[in-house]
N, C-alpha and C. Protein backbone atom coordinates (compact mmCIF):
# COMPACT_ATOMS: atom_id res chain seq x y z
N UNK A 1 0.85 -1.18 0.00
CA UNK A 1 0.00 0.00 0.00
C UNK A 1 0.89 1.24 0.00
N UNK A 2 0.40 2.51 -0.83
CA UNK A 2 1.49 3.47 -1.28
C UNK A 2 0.75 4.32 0.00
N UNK A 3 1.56 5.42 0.15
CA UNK A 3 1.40 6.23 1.31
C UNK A 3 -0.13 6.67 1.15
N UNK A 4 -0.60 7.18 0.17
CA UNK A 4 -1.75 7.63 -0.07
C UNK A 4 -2.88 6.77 0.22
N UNK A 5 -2.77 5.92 -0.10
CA UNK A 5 -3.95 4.23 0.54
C UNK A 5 -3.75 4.58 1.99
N UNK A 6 -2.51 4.83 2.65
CA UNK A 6 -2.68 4.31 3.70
C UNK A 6 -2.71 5.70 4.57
N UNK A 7 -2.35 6.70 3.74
CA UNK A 7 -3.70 7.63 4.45
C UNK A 7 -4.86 7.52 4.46
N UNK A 8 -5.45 7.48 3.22
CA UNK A 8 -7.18 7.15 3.48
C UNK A 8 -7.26 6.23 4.34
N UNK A 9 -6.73 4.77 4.61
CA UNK A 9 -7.41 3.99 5.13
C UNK A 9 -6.86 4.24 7.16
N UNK A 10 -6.15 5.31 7.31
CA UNK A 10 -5.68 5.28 8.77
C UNK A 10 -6.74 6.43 9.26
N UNK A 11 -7.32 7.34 8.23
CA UNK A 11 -7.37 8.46 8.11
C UNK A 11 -9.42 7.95 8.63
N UNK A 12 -9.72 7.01 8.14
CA UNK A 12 -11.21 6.61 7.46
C UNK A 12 -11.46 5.83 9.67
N UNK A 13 -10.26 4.98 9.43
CA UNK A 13 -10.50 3.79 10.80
C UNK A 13 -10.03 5.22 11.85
N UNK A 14 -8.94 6.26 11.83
CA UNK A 14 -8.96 7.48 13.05
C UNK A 14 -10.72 7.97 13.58
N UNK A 15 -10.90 8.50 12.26
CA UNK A 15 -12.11 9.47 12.68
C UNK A 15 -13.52 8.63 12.97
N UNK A 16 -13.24 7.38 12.61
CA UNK A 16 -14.76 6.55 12.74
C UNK A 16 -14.40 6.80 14.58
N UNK A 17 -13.23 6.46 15.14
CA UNK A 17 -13.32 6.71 16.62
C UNK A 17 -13.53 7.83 17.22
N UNK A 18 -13.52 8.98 16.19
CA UNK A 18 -13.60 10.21 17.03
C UNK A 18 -15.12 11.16 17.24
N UNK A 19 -15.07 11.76 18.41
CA UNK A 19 -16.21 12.21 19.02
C UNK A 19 -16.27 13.60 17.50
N UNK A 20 -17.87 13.57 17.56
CA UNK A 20 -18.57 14.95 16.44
C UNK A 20 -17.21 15.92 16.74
N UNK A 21 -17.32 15.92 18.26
CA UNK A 21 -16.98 17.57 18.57
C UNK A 21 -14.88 18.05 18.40
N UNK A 22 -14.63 16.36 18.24
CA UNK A 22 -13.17 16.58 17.56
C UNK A 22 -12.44 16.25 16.41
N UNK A 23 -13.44 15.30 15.60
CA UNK A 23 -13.11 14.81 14.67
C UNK A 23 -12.21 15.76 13.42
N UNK A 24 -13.02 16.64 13.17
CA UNK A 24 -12.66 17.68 11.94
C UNK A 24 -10.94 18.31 12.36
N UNK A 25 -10.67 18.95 13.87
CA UNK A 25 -9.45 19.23 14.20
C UNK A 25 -8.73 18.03 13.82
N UNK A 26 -8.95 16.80 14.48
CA UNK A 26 -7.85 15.33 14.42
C UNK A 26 -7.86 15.38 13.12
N UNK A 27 -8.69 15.22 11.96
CA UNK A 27 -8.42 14.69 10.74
C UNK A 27 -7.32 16.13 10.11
N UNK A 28 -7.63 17.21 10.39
CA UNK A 28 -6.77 18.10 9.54
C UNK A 28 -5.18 17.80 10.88
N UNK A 29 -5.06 17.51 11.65
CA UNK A 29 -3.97 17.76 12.33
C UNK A 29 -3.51 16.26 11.74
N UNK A 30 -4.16 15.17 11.49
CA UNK A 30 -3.81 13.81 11.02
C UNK A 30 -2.75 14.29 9.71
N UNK A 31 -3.50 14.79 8.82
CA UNK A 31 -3.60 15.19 7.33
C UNK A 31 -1.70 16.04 7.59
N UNK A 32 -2.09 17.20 8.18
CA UNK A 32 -0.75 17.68 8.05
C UNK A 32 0.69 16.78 9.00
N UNK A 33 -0.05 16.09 9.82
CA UNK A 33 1.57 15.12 10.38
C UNK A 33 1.56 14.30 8.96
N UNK A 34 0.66 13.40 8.35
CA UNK A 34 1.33 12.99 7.15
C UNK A 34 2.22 13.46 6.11
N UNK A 35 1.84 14.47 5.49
CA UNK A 35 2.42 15.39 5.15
C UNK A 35 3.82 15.82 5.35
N UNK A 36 4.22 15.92 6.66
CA UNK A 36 5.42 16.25 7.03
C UNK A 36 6.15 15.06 7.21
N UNK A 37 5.43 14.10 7.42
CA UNK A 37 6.16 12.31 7.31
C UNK A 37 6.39 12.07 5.66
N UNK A 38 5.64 12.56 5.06
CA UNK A 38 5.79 12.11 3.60
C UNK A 38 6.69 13.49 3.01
N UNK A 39 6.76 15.12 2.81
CA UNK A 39 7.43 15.69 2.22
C UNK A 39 7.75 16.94 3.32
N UNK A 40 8.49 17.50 3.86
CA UNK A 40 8.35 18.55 4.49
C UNK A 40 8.31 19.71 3.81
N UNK A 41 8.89 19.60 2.60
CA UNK A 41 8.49 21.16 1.61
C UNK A 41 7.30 21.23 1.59
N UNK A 42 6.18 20.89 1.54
CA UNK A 42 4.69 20.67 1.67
C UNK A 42 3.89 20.86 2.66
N UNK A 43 4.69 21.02 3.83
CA UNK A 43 3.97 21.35 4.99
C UNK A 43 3.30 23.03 5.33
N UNK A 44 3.32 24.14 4.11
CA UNK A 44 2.68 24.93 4.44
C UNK A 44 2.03 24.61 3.69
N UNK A 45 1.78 24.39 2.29
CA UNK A 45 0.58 23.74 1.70
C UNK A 45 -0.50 22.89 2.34
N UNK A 46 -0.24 22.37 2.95
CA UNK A 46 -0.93 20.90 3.99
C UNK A 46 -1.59 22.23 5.13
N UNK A 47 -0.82 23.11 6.01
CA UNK A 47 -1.39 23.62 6.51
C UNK A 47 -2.61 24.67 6.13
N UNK A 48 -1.89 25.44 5.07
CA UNK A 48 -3.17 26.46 4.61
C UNK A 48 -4.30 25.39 4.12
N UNK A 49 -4.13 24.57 3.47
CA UNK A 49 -5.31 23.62 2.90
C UNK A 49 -6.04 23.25 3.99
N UNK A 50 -5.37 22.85 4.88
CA UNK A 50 -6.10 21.95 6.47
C UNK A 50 -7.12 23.71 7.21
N UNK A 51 -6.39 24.36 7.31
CA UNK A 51 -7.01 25.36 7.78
C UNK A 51 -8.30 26.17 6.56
N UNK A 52 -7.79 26.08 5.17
CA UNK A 52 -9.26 26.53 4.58
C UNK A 52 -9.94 25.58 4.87
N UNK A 53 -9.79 23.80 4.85
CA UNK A 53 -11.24 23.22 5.22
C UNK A 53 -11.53 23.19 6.39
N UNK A 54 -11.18 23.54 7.57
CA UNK A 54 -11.59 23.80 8.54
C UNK A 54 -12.38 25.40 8.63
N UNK A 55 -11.90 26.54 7.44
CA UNK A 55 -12.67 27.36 8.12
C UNK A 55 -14.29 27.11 6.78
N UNK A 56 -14.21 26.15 5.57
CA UNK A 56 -15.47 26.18 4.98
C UNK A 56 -16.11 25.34 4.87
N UNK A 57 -15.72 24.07 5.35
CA UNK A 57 -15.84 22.72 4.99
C UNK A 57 -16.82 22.23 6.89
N UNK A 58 -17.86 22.89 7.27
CA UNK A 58 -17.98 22.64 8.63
C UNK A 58 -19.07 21.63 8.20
N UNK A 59 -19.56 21.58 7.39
CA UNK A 59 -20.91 20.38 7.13
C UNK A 59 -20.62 19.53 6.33
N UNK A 60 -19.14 19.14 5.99
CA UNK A 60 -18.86 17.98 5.69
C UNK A 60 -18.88 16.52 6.67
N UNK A 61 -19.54 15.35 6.31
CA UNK A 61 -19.15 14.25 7.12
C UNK A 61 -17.84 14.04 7.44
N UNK A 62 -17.65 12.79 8.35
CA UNK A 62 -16.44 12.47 8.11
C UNK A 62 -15.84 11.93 6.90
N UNK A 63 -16.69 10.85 6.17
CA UNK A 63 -16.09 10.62 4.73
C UNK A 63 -15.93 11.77 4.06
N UNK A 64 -17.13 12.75 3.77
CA UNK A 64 -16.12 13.68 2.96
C UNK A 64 -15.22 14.42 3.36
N UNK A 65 -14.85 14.33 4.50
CA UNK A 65 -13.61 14.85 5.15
C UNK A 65 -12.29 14.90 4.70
N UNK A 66 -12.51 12.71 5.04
CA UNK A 66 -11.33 12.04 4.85
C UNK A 66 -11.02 12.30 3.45
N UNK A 67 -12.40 12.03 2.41
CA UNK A 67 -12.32 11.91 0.91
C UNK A 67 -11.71 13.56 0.47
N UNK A 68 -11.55 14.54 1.03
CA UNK A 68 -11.35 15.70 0.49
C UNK A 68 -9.66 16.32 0.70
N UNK A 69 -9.33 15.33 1.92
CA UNK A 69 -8.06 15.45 2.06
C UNK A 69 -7.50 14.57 1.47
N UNK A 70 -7.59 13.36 1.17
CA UNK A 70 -7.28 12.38 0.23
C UNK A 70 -6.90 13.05 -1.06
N UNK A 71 -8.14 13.95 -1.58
CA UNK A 71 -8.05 14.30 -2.98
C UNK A 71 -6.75 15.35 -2.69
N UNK A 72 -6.57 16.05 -1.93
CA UNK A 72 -5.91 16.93 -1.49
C UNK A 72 -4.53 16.81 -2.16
N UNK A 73 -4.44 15.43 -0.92
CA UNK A 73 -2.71 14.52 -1.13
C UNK A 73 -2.35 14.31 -2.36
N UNK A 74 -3.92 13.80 -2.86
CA UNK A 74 -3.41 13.14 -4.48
C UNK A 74 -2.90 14.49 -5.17
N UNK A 75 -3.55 15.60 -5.32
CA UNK A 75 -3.00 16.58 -5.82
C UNK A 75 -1.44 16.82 -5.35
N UNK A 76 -1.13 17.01 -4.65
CA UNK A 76 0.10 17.45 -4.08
C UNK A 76 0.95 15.94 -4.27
N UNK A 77 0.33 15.01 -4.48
CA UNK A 77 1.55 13.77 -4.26
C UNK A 77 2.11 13.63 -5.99
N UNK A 78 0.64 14.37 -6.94
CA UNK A 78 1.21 14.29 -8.50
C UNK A 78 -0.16 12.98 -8.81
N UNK A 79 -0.98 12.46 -8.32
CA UNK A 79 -1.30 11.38 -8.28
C UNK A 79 -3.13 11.64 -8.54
N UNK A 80 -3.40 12.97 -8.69
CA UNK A 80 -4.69 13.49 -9.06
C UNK A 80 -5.25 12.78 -10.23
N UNK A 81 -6.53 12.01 -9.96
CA UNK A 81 -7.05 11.10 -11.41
C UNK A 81 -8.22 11.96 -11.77
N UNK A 82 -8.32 11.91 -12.91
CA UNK A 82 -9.51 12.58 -13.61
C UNK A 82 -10.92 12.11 -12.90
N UNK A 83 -11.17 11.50 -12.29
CA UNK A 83 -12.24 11.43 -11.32
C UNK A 83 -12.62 12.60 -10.26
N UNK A 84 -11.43 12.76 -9.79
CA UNK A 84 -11.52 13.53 -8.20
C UNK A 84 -11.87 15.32 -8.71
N UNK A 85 -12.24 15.62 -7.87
CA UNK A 85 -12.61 16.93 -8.12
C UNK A 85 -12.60 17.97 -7.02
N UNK A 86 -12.67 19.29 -7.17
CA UNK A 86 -13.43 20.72 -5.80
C UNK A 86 -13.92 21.46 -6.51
N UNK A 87 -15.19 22.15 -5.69
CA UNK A 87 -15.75 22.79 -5.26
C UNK A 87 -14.62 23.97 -6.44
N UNK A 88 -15.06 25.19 -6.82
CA UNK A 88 -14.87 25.74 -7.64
C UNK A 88 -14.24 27.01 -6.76
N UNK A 89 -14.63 27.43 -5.53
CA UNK A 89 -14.32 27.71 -4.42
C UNK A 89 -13.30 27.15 -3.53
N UNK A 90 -12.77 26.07 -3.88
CA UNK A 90 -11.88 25.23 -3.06
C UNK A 90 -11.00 25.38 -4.21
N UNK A 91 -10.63 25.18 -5.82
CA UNK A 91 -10.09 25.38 -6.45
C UNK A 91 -9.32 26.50 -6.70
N UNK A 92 -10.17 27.57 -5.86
CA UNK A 92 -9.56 29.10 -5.72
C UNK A 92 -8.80 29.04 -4.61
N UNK A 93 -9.30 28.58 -3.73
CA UNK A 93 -8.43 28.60 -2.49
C UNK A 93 -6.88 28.11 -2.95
N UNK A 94 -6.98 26.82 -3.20
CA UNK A 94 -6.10 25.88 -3.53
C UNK A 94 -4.89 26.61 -4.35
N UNK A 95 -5.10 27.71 -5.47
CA UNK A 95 -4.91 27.96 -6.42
C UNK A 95 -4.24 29.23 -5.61
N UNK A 96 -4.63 30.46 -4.69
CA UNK A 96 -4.17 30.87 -4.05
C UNK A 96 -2.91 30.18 -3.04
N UNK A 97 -3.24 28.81 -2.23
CA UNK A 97 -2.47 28.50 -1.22
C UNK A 97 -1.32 27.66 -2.25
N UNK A 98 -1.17 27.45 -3.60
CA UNK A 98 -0.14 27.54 -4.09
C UNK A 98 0.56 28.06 -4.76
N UNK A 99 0.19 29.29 -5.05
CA UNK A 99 1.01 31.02 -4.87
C UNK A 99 1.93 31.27 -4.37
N UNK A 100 1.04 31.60 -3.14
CA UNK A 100 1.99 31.90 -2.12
C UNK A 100 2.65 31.08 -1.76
N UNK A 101 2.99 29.61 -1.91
CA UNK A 101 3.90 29.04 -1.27
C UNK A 101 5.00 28.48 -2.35
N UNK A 102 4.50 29.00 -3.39
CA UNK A 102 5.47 28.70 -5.04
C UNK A 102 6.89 28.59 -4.96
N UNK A 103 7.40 30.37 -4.35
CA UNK A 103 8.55 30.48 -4.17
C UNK A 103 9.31 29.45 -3.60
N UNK A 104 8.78 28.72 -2.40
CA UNK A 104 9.68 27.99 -1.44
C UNK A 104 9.43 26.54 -1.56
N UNK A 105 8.67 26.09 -2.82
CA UNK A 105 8.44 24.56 -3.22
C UNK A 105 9.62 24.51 -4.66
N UNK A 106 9.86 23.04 -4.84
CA UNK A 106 10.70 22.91 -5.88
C UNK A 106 9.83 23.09 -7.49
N UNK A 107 10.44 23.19 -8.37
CA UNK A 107 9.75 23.62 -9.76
C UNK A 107 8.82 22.45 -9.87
N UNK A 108 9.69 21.15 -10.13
CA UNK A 108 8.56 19.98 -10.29
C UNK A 108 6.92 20.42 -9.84
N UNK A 109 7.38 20.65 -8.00
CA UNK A 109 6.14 20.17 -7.61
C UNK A 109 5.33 21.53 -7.80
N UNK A 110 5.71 22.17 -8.34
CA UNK A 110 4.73 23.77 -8.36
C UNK A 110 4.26 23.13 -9.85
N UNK A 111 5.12 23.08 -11.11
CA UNK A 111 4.46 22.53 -12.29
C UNK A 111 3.52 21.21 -12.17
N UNK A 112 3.56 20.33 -11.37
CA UNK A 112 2.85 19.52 -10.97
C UNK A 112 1.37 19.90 -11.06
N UNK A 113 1.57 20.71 -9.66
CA UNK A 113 0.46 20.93 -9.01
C UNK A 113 -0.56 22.26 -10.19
N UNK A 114 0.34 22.98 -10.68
CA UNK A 114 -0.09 24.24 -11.61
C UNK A 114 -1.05 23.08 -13.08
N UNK A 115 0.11 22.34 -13.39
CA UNK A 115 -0.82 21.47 -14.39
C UNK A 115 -1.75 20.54 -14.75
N UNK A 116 -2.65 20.16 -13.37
CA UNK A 116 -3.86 20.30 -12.78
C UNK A 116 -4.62 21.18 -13.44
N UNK A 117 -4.10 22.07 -12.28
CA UNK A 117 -5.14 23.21 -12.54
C UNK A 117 -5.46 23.67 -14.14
N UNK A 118 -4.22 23.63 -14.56
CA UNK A 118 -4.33 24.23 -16.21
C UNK A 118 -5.41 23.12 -16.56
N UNK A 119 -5.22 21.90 -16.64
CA UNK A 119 -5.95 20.96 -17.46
C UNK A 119 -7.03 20.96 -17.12
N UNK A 120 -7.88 21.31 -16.04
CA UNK A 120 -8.82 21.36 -15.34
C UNK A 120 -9.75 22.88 -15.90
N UNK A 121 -8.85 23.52 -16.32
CA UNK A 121 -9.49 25.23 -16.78
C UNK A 121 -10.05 25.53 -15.31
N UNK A 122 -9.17 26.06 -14.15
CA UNK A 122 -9.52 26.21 -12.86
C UNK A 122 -8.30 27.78 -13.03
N UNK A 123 -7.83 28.46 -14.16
CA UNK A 123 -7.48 29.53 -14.46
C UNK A 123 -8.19 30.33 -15.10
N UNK A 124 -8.83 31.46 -14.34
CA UNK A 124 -9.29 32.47 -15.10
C UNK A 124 -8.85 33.43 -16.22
């Protein structure tokens, strides 16, 4: 199982244990220790992302929680399939929180992540 499986699936069995009233903090604090276990150049990405779905994402379940940070990773891991998708609003965010963090990521993973978006027409 590649890191990404085994986020969703640590990520899916965490929050089924966790109470309403903490779940959403644990899964974004889950989300960014992976993150920093898997790339540390990525860890302000992981954070601004964890913190926009925490400040818009409050009536998501836990699956779409897990499923939104999942898609998240896949974006950032290079591993985004033409299935997965955001919110057009989350695409802006996204699109902003890798702006600003352009400068201090390597080219790969900024063209990576930028050619998504291009293919997606998520550029105005």
């Amino acid at each position: 199982m590649n890191i990404l499986g085994k986020f969703y699936a640590d990520a899916k069995r965490r929050m089924e244990k966790q109470p309403d009233s903490s779940f959403r903090q644990e899964l974004c604090s889950f989300f960014i220790q992976t993150i920093r276990s898997y790339d540390k150049s990525l860890l302000p990405l992981a954070e601004s992302a964890g913190q926009h779905w925490l400040d818009t994402h409050q009536l998501d379940t836990r699956e779409d929680g897990v499923n939104w940070f999942y898609s998240v990773f896949a974006l950032f891991d290079g591993s985004f399939s033409a299935d997965m998708d955001f919110s057009d609003e989350d695409w802006d965010a996204l699109d902003m929180i890798i702006s600003e963090s352009a400068e201090s990521l390597d080219m790969n993973t900024v063209q990576t992540l930028l050619s998504v978006m291009v293919e997606r027409h998520k550029f105005e």
